[in-house]
Protein backbone atom coordinates (compact mmCIF):
# COMPACT_ATOMS: atom_id res chain seq x y z
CA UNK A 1 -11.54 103.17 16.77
CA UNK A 2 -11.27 106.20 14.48
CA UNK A 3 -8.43 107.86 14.05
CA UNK A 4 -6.41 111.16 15.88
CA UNK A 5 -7.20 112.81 12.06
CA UNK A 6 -11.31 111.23 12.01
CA UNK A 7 -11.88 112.65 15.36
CA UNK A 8 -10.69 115.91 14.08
CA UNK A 9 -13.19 115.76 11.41
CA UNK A 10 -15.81 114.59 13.19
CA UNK A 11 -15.51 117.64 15.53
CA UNK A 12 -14.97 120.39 12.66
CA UNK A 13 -17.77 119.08 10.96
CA UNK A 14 -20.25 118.94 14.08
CA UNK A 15 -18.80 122.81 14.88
CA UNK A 16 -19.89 123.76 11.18
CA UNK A 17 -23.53 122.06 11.53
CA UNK A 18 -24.22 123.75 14.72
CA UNK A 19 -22.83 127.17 13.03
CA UNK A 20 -25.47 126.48 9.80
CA UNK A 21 -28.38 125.51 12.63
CA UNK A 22 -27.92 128.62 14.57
CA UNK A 23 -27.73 130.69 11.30
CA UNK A 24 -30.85 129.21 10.15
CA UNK A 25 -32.23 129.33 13.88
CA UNK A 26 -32.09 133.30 13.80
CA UNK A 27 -33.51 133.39 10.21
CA UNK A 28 -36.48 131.64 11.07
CA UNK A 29 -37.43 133.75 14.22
CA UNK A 30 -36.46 136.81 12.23
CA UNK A 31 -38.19 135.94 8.93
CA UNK A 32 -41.94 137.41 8.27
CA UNK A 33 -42.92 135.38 5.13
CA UNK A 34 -44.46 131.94 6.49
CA UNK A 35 -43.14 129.83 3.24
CA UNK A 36 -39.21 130.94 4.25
CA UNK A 37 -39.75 130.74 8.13
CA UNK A 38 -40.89 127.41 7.61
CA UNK A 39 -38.03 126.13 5.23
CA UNK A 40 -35.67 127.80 7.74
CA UNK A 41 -36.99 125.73 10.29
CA UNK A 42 -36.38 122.54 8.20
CA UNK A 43 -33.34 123.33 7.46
CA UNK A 44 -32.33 124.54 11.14
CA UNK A 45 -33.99 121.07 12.20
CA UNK A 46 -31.75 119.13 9.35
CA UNK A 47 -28.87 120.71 10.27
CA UNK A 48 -29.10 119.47 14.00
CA UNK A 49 -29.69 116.14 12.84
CA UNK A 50 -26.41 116.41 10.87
CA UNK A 51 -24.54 117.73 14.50
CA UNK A 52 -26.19 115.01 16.13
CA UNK A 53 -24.96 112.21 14.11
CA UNK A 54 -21.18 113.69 14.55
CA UNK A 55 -21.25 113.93 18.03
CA UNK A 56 -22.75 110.30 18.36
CA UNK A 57 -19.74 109.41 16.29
CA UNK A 58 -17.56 110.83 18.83
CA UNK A 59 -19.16 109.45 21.65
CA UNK A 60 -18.74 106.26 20.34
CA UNK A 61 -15.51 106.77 19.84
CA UNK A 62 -14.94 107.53 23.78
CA UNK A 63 -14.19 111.21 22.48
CA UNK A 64 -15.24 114.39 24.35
CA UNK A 65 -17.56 116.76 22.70
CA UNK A 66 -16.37 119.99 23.62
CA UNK A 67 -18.47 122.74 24.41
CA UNK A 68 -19.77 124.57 21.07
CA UNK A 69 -18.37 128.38 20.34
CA UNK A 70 -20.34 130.00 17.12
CA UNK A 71 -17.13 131.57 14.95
CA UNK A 72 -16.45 134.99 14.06
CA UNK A 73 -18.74 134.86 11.04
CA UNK A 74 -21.86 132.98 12.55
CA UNK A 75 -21.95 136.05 15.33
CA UNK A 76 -21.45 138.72 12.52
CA UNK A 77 -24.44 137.28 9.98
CA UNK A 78 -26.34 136.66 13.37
CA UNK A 79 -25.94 140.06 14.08
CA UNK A 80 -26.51 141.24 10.15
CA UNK A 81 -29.81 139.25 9.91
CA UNK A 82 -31.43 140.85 13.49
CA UNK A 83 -30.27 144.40 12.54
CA UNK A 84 -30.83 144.53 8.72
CA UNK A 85 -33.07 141.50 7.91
CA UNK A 86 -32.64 138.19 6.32
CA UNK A 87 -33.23 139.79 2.82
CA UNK A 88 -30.02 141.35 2.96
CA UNK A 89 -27.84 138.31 4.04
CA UNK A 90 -30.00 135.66 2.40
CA UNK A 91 -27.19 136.02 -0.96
CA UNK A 92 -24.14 136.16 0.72
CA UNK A 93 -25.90 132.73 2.65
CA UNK A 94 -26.89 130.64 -0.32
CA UNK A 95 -23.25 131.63 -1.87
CA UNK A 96 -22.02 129.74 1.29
CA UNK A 97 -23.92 127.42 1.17
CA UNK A 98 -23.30 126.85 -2.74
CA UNK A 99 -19.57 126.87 -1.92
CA UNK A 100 -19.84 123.98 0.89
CA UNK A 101 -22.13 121.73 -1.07
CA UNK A 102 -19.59 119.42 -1.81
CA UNK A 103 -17.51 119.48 1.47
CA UNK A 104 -18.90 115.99 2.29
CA UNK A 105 -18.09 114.59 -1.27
CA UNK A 106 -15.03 113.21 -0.27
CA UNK A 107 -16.08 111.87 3.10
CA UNK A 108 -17.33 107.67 2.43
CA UNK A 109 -18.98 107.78 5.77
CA UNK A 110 -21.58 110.50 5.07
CA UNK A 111 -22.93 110.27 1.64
CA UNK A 112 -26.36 110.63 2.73
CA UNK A 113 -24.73 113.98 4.38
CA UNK A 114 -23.47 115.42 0.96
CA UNK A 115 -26.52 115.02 -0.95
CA UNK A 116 -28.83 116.66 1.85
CA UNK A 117 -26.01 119.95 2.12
CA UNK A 118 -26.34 119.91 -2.28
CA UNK A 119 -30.30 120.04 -1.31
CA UNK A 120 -30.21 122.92 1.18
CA UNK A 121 -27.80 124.37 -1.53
CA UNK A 122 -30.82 124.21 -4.16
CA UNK A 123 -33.01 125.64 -1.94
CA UNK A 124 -31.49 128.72 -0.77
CA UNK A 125 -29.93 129.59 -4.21
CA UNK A 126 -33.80 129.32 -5.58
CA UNK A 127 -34.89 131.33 -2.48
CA UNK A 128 -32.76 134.10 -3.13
CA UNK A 129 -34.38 134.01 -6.88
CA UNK A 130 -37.01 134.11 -5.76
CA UNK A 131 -36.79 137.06 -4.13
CA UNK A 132 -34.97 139.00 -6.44
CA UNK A 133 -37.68 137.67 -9.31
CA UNK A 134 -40.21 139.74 -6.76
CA UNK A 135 -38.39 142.99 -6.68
CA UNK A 136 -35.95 144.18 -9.06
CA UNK A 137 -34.48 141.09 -10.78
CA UNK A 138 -35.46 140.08 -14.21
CA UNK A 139 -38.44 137.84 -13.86
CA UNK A 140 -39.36 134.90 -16.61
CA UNK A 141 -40.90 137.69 -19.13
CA UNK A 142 -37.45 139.17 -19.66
CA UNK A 143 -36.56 136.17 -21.72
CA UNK A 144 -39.54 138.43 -23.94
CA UNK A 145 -38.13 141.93 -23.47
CA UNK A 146 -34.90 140.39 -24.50
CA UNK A 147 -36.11 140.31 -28.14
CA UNK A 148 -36.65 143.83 -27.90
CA UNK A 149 -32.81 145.18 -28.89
CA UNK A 150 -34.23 148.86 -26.57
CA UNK A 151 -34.61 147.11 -23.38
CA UNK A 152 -31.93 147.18 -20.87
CA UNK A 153 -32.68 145.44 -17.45
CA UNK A 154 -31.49 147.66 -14.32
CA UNK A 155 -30.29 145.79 -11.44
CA UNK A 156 -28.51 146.16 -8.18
CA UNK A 157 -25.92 144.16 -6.59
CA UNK A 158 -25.62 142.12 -3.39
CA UNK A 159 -26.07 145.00 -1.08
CA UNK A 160 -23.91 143.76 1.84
CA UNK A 161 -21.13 143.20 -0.84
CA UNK A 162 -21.67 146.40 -1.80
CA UNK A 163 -21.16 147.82 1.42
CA UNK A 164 -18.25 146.06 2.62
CA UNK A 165 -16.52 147.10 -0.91
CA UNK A 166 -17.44 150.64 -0.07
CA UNK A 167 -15.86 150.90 2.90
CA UNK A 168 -12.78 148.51 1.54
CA UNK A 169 -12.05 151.55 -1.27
CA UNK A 170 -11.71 154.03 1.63
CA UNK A 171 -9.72 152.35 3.33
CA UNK A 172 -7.24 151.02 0.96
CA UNK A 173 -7.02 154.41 -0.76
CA UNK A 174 -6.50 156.57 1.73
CA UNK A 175 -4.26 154.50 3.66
CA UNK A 176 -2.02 154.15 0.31
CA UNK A 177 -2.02 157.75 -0.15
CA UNK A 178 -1.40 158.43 3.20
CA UNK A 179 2.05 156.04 3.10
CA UNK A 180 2.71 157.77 0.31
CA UNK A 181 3.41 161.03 1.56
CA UNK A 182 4.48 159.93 4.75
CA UNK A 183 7.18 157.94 2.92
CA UNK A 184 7.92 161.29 0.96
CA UNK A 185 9.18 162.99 4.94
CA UNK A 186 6.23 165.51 4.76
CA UNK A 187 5.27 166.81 8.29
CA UNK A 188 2.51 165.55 10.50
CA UNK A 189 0.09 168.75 9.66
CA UNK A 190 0.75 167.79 6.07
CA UNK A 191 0.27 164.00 6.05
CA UNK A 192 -3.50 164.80 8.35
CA UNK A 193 -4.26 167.39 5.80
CA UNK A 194 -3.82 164.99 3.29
CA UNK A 195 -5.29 162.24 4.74
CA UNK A 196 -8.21 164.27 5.27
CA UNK A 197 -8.52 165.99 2.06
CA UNK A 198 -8.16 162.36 0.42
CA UNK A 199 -11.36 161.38 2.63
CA UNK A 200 -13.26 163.99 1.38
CA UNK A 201 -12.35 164.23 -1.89
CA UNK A 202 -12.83 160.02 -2.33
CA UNK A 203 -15.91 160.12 -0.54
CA UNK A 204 -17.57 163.04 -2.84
CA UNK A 205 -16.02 161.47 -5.90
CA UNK A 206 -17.49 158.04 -4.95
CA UNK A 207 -21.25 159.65 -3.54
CA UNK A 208 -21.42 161.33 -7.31
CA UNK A 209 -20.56 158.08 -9.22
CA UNK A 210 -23.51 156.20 -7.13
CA UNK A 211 -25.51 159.48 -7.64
CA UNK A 212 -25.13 159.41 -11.52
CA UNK A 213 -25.32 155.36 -11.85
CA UNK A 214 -29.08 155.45 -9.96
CA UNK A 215 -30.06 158.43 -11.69
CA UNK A 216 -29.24 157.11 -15.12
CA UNK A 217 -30.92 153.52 -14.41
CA UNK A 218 -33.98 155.80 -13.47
CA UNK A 219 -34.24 157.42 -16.50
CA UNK A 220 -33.37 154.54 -18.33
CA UNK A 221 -36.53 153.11 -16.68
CA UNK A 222 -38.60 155.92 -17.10
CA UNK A 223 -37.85 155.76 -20.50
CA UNK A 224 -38.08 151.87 -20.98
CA UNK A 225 -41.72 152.25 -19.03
CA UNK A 226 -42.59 155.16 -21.74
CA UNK A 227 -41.71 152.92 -24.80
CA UNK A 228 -43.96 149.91 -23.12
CA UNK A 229 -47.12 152.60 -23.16
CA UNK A 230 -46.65 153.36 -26.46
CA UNK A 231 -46.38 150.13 -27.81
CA UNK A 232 -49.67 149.12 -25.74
CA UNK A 233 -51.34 152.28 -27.54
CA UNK A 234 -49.97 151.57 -30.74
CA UNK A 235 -49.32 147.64 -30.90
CA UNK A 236 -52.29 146.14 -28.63
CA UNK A 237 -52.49 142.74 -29.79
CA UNK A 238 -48.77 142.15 -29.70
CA UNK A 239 -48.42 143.33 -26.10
CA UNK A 240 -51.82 140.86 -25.37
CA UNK A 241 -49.59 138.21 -26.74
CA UNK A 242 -46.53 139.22 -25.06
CA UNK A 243 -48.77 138.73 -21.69
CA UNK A 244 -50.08 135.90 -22.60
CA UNK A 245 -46.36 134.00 -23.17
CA UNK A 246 -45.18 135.34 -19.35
CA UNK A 247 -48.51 133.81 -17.82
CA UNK A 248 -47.55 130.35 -19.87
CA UNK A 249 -44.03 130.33 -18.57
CA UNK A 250 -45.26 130.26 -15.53
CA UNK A 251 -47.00 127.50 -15.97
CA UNK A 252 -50.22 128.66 -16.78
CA UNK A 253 -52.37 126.81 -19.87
CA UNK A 254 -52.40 128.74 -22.77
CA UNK A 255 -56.12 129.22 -23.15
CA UNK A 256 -56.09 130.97 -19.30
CA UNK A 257 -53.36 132.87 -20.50
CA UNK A 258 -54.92 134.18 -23.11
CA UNK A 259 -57.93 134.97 -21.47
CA UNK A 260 -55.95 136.92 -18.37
CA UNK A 261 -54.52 138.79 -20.79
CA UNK A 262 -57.34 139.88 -22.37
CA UNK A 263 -58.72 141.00 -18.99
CA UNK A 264 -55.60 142.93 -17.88
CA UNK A 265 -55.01 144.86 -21.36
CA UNK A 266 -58.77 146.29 -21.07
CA UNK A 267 -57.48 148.66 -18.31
CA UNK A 268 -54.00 149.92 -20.01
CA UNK A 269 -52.60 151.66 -16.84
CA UNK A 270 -53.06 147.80 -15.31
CA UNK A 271 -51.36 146.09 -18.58
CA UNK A 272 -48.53 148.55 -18.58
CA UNK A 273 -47.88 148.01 -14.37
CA UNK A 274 -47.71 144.18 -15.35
CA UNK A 275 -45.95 144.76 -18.41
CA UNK A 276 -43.01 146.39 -16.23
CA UNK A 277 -42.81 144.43 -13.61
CA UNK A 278 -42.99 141.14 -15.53
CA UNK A 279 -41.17 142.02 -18.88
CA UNK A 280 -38.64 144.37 -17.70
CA UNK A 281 -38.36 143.50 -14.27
CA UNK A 282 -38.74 146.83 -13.08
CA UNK A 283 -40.76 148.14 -9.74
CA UNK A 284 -42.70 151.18 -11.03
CA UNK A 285 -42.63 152.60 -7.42
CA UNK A 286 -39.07 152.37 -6.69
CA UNK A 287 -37.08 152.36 -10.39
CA UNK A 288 -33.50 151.30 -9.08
CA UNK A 289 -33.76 153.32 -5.94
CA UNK A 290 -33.03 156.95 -4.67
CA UNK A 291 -30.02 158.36 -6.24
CA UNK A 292 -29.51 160.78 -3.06
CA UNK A 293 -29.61 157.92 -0.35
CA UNK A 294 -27.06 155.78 -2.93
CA UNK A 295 -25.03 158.87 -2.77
CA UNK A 296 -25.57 159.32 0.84
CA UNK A 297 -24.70 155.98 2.04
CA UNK A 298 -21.98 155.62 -0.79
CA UNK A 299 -20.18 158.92 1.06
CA UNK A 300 -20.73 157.68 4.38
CA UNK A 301 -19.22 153.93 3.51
CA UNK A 302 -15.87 155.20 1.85
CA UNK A 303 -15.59 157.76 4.65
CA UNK A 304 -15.72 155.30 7.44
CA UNK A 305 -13.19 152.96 5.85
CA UNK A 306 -10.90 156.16 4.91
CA UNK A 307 -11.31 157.06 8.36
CA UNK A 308 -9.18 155.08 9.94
CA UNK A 309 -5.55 155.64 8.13
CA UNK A 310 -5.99 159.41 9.30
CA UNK A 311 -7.24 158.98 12.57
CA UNK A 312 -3.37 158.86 14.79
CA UNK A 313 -2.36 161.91 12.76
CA UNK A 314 -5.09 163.82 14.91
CA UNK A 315 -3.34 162.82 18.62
CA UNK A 316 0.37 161.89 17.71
CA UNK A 317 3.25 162.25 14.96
CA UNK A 318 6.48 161.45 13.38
CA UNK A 319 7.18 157.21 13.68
CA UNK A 320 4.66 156.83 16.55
CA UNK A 321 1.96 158.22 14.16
CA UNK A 322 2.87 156.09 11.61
CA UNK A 323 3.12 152.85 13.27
CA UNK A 324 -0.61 153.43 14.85
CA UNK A 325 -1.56 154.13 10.73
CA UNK A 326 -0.47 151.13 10.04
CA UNK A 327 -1.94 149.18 12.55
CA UNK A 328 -5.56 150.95 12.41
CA UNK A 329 -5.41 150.54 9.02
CA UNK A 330 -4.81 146.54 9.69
CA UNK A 331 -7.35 146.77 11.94
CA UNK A 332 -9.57 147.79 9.32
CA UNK A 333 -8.37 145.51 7.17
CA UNK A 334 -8.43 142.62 8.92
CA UNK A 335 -12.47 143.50 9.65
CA UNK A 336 -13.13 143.67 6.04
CA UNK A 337 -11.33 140.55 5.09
CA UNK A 338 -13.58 139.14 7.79
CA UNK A 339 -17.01 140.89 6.41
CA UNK A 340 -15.66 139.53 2.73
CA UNK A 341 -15.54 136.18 4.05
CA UNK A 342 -19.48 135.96 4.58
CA UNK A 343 -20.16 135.95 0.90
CA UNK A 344 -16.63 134.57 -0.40
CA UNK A 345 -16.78 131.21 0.94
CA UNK A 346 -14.05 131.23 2.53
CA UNK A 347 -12.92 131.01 6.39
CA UNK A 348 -12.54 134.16 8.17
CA UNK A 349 -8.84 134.05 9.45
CA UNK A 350 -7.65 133.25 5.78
CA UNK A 351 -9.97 136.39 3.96
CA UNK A 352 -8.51 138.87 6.93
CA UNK A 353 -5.03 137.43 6.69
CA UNK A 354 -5.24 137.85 2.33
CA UNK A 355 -7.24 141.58 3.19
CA UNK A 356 -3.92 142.63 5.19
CA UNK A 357 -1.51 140.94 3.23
CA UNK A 358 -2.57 142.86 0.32
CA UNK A 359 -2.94 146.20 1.83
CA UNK A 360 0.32 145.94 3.62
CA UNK A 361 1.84 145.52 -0.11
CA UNK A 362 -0.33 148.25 -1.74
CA UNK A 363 0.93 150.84 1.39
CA UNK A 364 4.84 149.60 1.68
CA UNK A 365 4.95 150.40 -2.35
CA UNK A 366 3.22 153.80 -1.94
CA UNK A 367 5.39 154.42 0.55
CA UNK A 368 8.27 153.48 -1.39
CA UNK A 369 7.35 155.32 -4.51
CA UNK A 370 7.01 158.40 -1.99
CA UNK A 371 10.78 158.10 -0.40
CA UNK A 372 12.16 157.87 -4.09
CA UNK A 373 10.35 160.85 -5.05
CA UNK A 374 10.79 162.66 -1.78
CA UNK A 375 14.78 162.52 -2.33
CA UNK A 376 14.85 163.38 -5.67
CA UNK A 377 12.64 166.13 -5.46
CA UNK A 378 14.84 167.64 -2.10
């Protein structure tokens, strides 16, 4: 008979399969591309064999199988893959599934276990690059443009990361600065004008940063684009042969290689679409993206997370007010820690517990800072 400890692993183990099946469940009705919907469905279907085998253990063991609950983060990447798409979760997924390759390593009785989770590991992580090699990503001919000392590759970051960090640095400021002169003994109107002035101010300040960064890489790849068409004008045969080496690392014999490229550098505005997308990694319709919807989103992200440290200054004051800062701004907190813990690897009660801790520290020292200075100023 197995163990009080065993039985506990047996059913935290079945709870995570069912969690991965679900996940991969919901990205295989969701998914449009039939190559991913059907690898989702394999690994949905492998992940239900893994459940199955823990709950026979249990059962064998004359333990009940309790009823399954999905945790907090299965129902919020559920819920992130139906509203936004399983492009925009897939990296924070494979980064999950990277960081619980191993979890069966140390487990003698399912070895056959830990070397299918390191597969479905593999897979993911290459279906992410995949994805990224087919939009803005470096693809194999940057190994080429890397040789050139003028080409910079533009890229973009996880996007839900991005997001999550957004709305983290509005948060975290605001509710800082908002400690800070509450700890000074201003009044309520001036603590809310504060707090409000710091949203606005963070939020512009942030929106132009992201507005500068995507207008730069744009330029930067309107120039990098410009420098490829003159070096197809000028330098034909060495472009030809650039093309030629991108259609060989893909696997392509050299003599068909040649021969496409040939074909493609006849038409020049065909050569230099192919030259950008494959040697600089660049999408000639897109460029890094719309500076004004960065800036947009960027202003809305940092407001929503600054938000919520000024909010009780609108309806109450004095300690009351305070104590409701505090504990929206946990709140918040807490809900970022758990958003962080999607792409972190780690559970989501630890990353919300380590998002508040943190914060709690930042606010009590601003708020500290702010009493000293408040009596020596009076």
């Amino acid at each position: 008979m197995a163990t009080r400890h065993e039985l506990k692993r047996f059913r935290t183990n079945l709870a995570d399969e069912l969690d991965s099946a679900a996940l991969y469940e919901t990205l295989s009705r969701v998914e449009k591309d039939p190559q991913r919907r059907t690898l989702f469905t394999q690994l949905a279907s492998a992940e239900r064999v893994h459940a199955n085998l823990w709950a026979n253990k249990l059962h064998a063991n004359g333990a009940r199988v309790p009823p399954h609950r999905y945790s907090v983060k299965t129902h919020l990447m559920r819920g992130l893959i139906h509203t936004l798409g399983p492009k925009f979760v897939l990296p924070s997924l494979a980064a999950a599934e990277y960081a619980d390759r191993d979890k069966y390593a140390n487990q003698p009785d399912a070895a056959q276990l830990s070397k299918d989770e390191q597969h479905h590991a593999a897979v993911m992580q290459q279906m992410v690059a995949d994805i990224k090699a087919q939009k803005t990503l470096p693809s194999k001919g940057a190994q080429i443009a890397a040789a050139e000392s003028w080409h910079r590759n533009v890229t973009s970051g996880n996007d839900l990361r991005a997001a999550v960090l957004g709305a983290n640095d509005g948060l975290v400021s605001n509710f800082c600065l908002i400690m800070g002169v509450a700890g000074a003994g201003t009044g309520n109107k001036a603590i809310l004008l504060t707090g409000l002035a710091g949203l606005i101010a963070g939020a512009c300040s942030m929106a132009l940063g992201e507005w500068l960064s995507v207008t730069n890489a744009r330029e930067l790849a309107r120039t990098q684009i410009a420098k490829e068409a003159d070096e197809i004008e000028h330098t034909p045969e060495a472009e030809q042969h650039e093309l030629a080496l991108i259609f060989q690392s893909k696997g392509i014999d050299a003599d068909e290689a040649k021969r496409v490229a040939a074909q493609i550098m006849r038409d020049k505005q065909k050569a230099l679409d192919t030259l950008t997308r494959e040697e600089l990694g660049l999408d000639p319709a897109e460029l890094g993206g719309n500076p004004w919807t960065a800036a947009g989103v960027s202003f809305c992200l940092f407001s929503l997370g600054a938000i919520f440290p000024a909010m009780p200054f609108l309806w109450t004051h004095g300690t009351a007010a305070i104590a409701q800062c505090v504990a929206l701004s946990a709140f918040g907190l807490a809900a970022v820690g758990v958003f962080t813990s999607l792409f972190n690897g780690r559970g989501a009660a630890f990353s919300a517990f380590r998002q508040i801790v943190i914060g709690l520290i930042a606010a009590a020292f601003t708020f500290g800072v702010g009493r000293l200075l408040g009596v020596s100023i009076s």
